[in-house]
C-alpha atoms as a PDB file:
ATOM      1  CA  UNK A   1       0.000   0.000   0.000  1.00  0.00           C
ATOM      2  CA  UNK A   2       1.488   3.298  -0.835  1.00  0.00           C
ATOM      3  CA  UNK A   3       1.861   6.006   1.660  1.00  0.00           C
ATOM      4  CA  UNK A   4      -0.779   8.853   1.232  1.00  0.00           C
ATOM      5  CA  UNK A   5      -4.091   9.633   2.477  1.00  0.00           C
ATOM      6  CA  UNK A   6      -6.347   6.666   2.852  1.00  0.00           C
ATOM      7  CA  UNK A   7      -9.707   7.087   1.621  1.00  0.00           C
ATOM      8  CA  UNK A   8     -12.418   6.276   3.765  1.00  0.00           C
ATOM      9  CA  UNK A   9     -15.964   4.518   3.128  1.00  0.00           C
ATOM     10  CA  UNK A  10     -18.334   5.684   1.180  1.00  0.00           C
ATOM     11  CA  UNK A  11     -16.209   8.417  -0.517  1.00  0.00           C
ATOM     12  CA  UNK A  12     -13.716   5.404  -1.924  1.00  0.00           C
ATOM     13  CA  UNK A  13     -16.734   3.430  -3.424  1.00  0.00           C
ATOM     14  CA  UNK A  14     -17.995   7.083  -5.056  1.00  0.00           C
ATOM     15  CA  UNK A  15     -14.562   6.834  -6.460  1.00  0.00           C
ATOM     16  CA  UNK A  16     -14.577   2.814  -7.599  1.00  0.00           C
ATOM     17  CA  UNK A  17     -17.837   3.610  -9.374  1.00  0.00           C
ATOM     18  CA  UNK A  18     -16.379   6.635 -10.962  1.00  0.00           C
ATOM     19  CA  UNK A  19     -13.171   5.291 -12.210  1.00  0.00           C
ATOM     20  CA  UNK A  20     -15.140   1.710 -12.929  1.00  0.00           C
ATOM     21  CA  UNK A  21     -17.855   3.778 -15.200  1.00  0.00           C
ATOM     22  CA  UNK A  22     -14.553   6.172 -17.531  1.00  0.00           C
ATOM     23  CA  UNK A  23     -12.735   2.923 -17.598  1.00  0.00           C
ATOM     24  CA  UNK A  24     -12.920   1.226 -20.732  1.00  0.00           C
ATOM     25  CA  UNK A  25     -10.733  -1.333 -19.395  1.00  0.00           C
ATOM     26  CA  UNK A  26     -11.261  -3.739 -16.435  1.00  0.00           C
ATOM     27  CA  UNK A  27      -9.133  -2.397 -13.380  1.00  0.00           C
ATOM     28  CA  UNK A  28      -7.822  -4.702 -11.028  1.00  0.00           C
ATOM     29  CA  UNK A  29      -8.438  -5.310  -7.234  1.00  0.00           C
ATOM     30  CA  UNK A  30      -4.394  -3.967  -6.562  1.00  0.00           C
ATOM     31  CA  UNK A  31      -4.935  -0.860  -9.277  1.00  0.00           C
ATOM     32  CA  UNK A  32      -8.025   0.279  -6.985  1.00  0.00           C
ATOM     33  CA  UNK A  33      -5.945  -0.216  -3.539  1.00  0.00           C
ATOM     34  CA  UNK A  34      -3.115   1.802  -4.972  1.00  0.00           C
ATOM     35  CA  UNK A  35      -5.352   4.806  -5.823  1.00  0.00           C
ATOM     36  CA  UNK A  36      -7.109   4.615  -2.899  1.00  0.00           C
ATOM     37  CA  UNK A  37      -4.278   3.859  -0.479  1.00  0.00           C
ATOM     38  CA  UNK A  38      -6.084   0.840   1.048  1.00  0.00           C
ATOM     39  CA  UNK A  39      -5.602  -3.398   0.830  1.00  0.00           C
ATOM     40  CA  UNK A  40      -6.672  -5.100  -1.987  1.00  0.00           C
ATOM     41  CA  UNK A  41      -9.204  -7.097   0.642  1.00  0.00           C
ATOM     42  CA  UNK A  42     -11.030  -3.667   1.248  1.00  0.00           C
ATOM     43  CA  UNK A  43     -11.593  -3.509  -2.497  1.00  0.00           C
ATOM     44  CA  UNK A  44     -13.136  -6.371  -2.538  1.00  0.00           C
ATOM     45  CA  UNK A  45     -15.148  -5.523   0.432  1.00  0.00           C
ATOM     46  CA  UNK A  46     -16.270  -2.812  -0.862  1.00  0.00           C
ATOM     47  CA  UNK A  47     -16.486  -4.619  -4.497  1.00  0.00           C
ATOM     48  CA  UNK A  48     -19.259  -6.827  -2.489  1.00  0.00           C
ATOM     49  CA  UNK A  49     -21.049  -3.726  -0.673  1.00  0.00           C
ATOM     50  CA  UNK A  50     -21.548  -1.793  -4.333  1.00  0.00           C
ATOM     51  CA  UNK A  51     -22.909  -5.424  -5.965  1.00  0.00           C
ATOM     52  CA  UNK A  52     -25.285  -5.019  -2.306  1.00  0.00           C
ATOM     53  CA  UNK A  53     -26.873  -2.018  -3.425  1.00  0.00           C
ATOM     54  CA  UNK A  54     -27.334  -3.375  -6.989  1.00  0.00           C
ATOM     55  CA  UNK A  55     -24.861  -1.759  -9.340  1.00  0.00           C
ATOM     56  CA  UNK A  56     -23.682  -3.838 -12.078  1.00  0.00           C
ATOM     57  CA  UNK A  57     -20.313  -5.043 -11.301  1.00  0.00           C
ATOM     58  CA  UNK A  58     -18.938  -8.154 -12.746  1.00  0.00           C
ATOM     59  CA  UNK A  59     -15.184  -9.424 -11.086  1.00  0.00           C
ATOM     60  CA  UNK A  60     -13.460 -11.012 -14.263  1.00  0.00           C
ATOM     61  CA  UNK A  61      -9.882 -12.694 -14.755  1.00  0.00           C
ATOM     62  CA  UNK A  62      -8.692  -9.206 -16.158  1.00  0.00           C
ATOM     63  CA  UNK A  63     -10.765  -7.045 -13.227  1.00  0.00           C
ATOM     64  CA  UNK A  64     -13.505  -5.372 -12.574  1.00  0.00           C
ATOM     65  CA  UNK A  65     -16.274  -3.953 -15.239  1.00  0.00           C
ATOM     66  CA  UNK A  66     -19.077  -1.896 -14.520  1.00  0.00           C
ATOM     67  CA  UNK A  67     -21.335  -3.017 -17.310  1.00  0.00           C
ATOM     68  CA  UNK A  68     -22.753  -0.011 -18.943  1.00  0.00           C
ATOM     69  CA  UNK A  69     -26.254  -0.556 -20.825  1.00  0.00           C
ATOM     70  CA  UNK A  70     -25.674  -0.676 -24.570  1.00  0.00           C
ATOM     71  CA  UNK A  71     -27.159   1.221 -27.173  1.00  0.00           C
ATOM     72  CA  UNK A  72     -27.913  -1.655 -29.479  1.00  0.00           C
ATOM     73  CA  UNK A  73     -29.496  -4.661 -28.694  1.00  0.00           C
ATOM     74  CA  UNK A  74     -27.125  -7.701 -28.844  1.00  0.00           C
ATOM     75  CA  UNK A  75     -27.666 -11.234 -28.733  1.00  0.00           C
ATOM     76  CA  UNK A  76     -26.607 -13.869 -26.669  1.00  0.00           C
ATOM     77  CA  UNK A  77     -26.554 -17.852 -26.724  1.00  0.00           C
ATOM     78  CA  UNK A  78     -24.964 -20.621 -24.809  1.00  0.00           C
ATOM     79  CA  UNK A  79     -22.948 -23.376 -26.938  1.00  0.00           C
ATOM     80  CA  UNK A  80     -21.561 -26.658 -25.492  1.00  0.00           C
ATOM     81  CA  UNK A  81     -17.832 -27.340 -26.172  1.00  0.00           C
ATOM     82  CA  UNK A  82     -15.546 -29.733 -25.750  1.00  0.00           C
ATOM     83  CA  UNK A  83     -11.827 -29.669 -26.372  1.00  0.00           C
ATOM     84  CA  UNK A  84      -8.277 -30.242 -24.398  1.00  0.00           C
ATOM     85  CA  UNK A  85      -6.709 -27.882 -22.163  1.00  0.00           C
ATOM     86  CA  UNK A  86      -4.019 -27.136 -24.944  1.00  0.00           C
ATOM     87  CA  UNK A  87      -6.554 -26.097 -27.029  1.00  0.00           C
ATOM     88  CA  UNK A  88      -8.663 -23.582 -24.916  1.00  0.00           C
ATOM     89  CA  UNK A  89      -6.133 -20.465 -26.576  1.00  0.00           C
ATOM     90  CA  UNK A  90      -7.500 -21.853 -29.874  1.00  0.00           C
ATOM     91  CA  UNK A  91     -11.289 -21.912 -29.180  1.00  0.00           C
ATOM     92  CA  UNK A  92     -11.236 -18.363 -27.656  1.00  0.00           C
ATOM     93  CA  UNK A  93      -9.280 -16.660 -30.822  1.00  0.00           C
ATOM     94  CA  UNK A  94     -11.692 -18.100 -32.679  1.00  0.00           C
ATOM     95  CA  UNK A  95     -14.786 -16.676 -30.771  1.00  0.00           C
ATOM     96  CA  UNK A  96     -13.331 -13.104 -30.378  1.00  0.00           C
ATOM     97  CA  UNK A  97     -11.806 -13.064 -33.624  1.00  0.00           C
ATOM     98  CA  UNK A  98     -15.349 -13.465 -35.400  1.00  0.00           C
ATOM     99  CA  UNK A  99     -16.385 -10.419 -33.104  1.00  0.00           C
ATOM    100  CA  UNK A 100     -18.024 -12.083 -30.540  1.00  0.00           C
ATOM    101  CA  UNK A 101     -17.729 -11.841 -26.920  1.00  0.00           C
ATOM    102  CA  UNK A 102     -16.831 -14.842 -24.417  1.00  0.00           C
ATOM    103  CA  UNK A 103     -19.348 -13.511 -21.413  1.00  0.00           C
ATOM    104  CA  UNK A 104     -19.147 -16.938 -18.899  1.00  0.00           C
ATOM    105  CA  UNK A 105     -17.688 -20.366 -18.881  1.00  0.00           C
ATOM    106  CA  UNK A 106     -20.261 -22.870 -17.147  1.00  0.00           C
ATOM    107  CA  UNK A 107     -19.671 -26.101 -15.771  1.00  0.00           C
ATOM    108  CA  UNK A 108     -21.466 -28.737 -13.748  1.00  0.00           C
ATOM    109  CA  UNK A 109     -19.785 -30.266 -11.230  1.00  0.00           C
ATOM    110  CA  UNK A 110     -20.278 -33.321  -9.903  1.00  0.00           C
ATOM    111  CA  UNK A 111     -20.509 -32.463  -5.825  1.00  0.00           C
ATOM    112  CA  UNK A 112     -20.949 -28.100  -6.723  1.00  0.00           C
ATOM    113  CA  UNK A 113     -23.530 -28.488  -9.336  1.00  0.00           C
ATOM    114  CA  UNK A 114     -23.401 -25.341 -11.980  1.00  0.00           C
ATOM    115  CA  UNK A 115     -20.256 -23.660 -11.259  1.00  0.00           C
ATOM    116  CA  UNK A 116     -20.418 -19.741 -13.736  1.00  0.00           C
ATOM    117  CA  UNK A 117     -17.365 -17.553 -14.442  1.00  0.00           C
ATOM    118  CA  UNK A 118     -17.240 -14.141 -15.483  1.00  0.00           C
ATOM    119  CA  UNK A 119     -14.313 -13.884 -18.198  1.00  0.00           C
ATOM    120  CA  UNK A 120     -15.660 -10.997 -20.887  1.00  0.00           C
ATOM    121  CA  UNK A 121     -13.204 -11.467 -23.156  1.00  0.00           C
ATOM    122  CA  UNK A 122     -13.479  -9.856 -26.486  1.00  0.00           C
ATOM    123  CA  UNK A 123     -10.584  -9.171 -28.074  1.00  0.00           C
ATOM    124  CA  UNK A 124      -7.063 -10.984 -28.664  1.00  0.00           C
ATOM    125  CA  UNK A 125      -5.219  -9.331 -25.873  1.00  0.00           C
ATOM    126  CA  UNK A 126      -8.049 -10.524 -23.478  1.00  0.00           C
ATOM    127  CA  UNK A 127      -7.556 -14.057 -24.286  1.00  0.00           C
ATOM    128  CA  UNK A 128      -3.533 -13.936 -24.178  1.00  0.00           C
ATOM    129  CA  UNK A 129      -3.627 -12.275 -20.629  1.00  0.00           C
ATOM    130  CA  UNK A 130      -6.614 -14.500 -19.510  1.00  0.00           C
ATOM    131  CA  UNK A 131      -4.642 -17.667 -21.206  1.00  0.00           C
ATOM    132  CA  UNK A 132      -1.053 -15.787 -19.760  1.00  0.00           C
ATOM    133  CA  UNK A 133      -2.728 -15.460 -15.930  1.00  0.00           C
ATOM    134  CA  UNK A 134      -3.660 -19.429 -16.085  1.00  0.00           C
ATOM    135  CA  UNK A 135      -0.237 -20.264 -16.988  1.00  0.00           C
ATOM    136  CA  UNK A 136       1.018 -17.649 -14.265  1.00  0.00           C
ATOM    137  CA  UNK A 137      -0.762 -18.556 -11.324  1.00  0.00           C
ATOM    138  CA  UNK A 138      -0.519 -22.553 -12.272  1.00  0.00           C
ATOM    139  CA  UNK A 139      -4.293 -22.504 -11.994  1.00  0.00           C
ATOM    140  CA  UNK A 140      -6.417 -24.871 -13.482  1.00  0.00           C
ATOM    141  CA  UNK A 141      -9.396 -24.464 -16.145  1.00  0.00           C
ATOM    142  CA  UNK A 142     -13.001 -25.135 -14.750  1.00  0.00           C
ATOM    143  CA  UNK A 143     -13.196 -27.328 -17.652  1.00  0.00           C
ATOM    144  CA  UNK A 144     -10.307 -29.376 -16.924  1.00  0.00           C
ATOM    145  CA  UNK A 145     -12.689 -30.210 -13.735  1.00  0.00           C
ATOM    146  CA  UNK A 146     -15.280 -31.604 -16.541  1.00  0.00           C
ATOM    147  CA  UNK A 147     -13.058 -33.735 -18.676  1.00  0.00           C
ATOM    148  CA  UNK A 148     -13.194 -30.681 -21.144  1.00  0.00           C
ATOM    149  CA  UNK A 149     -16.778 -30.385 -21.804  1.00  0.00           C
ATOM    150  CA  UNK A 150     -17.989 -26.514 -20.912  1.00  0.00           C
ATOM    151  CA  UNK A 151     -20.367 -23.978 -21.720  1.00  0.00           C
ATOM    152  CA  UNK A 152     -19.953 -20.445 -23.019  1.00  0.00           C
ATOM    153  CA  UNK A 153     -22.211 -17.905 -22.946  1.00  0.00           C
ATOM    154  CA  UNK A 154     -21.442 -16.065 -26.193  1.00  0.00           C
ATOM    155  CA  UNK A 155     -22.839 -12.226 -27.154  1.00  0.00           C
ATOM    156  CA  UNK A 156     -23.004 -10.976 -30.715  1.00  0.00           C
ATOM    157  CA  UNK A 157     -24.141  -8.218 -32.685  1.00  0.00           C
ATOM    158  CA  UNK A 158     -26.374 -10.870 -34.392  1.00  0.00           C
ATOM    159  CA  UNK A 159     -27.633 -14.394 -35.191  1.00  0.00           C
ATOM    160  CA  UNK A 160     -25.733 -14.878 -38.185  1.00  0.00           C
ATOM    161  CA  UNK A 161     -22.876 -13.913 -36.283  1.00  0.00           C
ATOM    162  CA  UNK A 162     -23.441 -16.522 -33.638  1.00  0.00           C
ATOM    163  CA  UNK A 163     -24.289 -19.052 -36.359  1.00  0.00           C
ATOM    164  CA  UNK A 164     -21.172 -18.592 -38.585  1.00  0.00           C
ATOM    165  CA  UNK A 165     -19.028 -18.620 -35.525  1.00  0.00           C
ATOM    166  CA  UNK A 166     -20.377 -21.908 -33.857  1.00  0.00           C
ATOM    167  CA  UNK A 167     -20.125 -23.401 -37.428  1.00  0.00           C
ATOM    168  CA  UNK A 168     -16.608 -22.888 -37.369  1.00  0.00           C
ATOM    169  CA  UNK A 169     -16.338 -23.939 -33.802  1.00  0.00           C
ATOM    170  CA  UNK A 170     -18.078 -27.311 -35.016  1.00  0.00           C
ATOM    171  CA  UNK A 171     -15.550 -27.866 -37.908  1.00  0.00           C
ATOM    172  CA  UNK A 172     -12.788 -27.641 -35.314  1.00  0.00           C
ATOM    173  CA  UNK A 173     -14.376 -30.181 -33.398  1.00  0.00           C
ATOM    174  CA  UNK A 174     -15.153 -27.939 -30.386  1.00  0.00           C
ATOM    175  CA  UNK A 175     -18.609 -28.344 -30.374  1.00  0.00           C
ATOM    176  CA  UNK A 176     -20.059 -30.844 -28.112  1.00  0.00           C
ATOM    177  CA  UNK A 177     -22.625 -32.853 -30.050  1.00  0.00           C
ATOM    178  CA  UNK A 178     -24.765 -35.985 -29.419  1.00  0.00           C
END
């Protein structure tokens, strides 16, 4: 924690809404203690006390997002893949590269039932850091937990755009069918 005046309360979470709503980026837990001269655990804290009182904040690999309400109407579906941890990198150029955006990765767990992740990735620098932090931290995939099969929830501008993209998904071989 840097040395400087600490912000207190309510005044810091005026200021993690602020910075979260200019940001066009996701800001991490350690990027909001810095500029507020408090531990990363009070971020979160106060992370949980803003979701309280209903704002929109979503705690992905590469931070936090405020999710702002878009102009246009976009749609979403969920596909069922299935592919190797080696080949996760792969799937997720794919997706972002045909302009969509990888909202959640779902699993179902044997003992947890449905275990949801926030990723929002939707660009090729999203995937490398997400694919870069994995490697990093050692961590594991949720859908190494599944023998590979997962969900995504995918956005798009459209339908076509959702159908071209699964369609090349399925001539990979990522697509979980029957």
């Amino acid at each position: 924690m840097a040395q400087g005046k600490k912000i207190l309360g309510d005044e810091r979470r005026d200021l993690l809404i602020k910075w979260l709503s200019s940001s066009e980026q996701p800001l991490t837990g350690g990027e909001l203690a810095k500029r507020t001269n408090v531990s990363r655990q009070v971020i979160v804290q106060d992370i949980s006390i803003l979701k309280a009182k209903k704002y929109p904040i979503i705690a992905t690999a590469q931070g936090y997002i405020l999710v702002q309400t878009r102009p246009t109407q976009r749609v979403s579906r969920i596909i069922a893949c299935k592919h190797s941890p080696k080949e996760t990198k792969e799937e997720l150029f794919i997706l972002v590269d045909h302009g969509v955006t990888v909202k959640q990765v779902i699993v179902e767990h044997a003992i947890y039932g449905e275990i949801t992740a926030s990723l929002m990735l939707t660009t090729r620098q999203d995937v490398e850091n997400f694919c870069s932090n994995i490697e990093k931290t050692q961590s594991a995939l949720l859908s190494e937990l599944t023998n590979g099969v997962h969900l995504h929830v995918i956005e798009a501008e459209n339908n076509d755009q959702l159908e071209k993209v699964v369609q090349v998904l399925d001539d990979k071989g990522f697509i979980l069918n029957d």
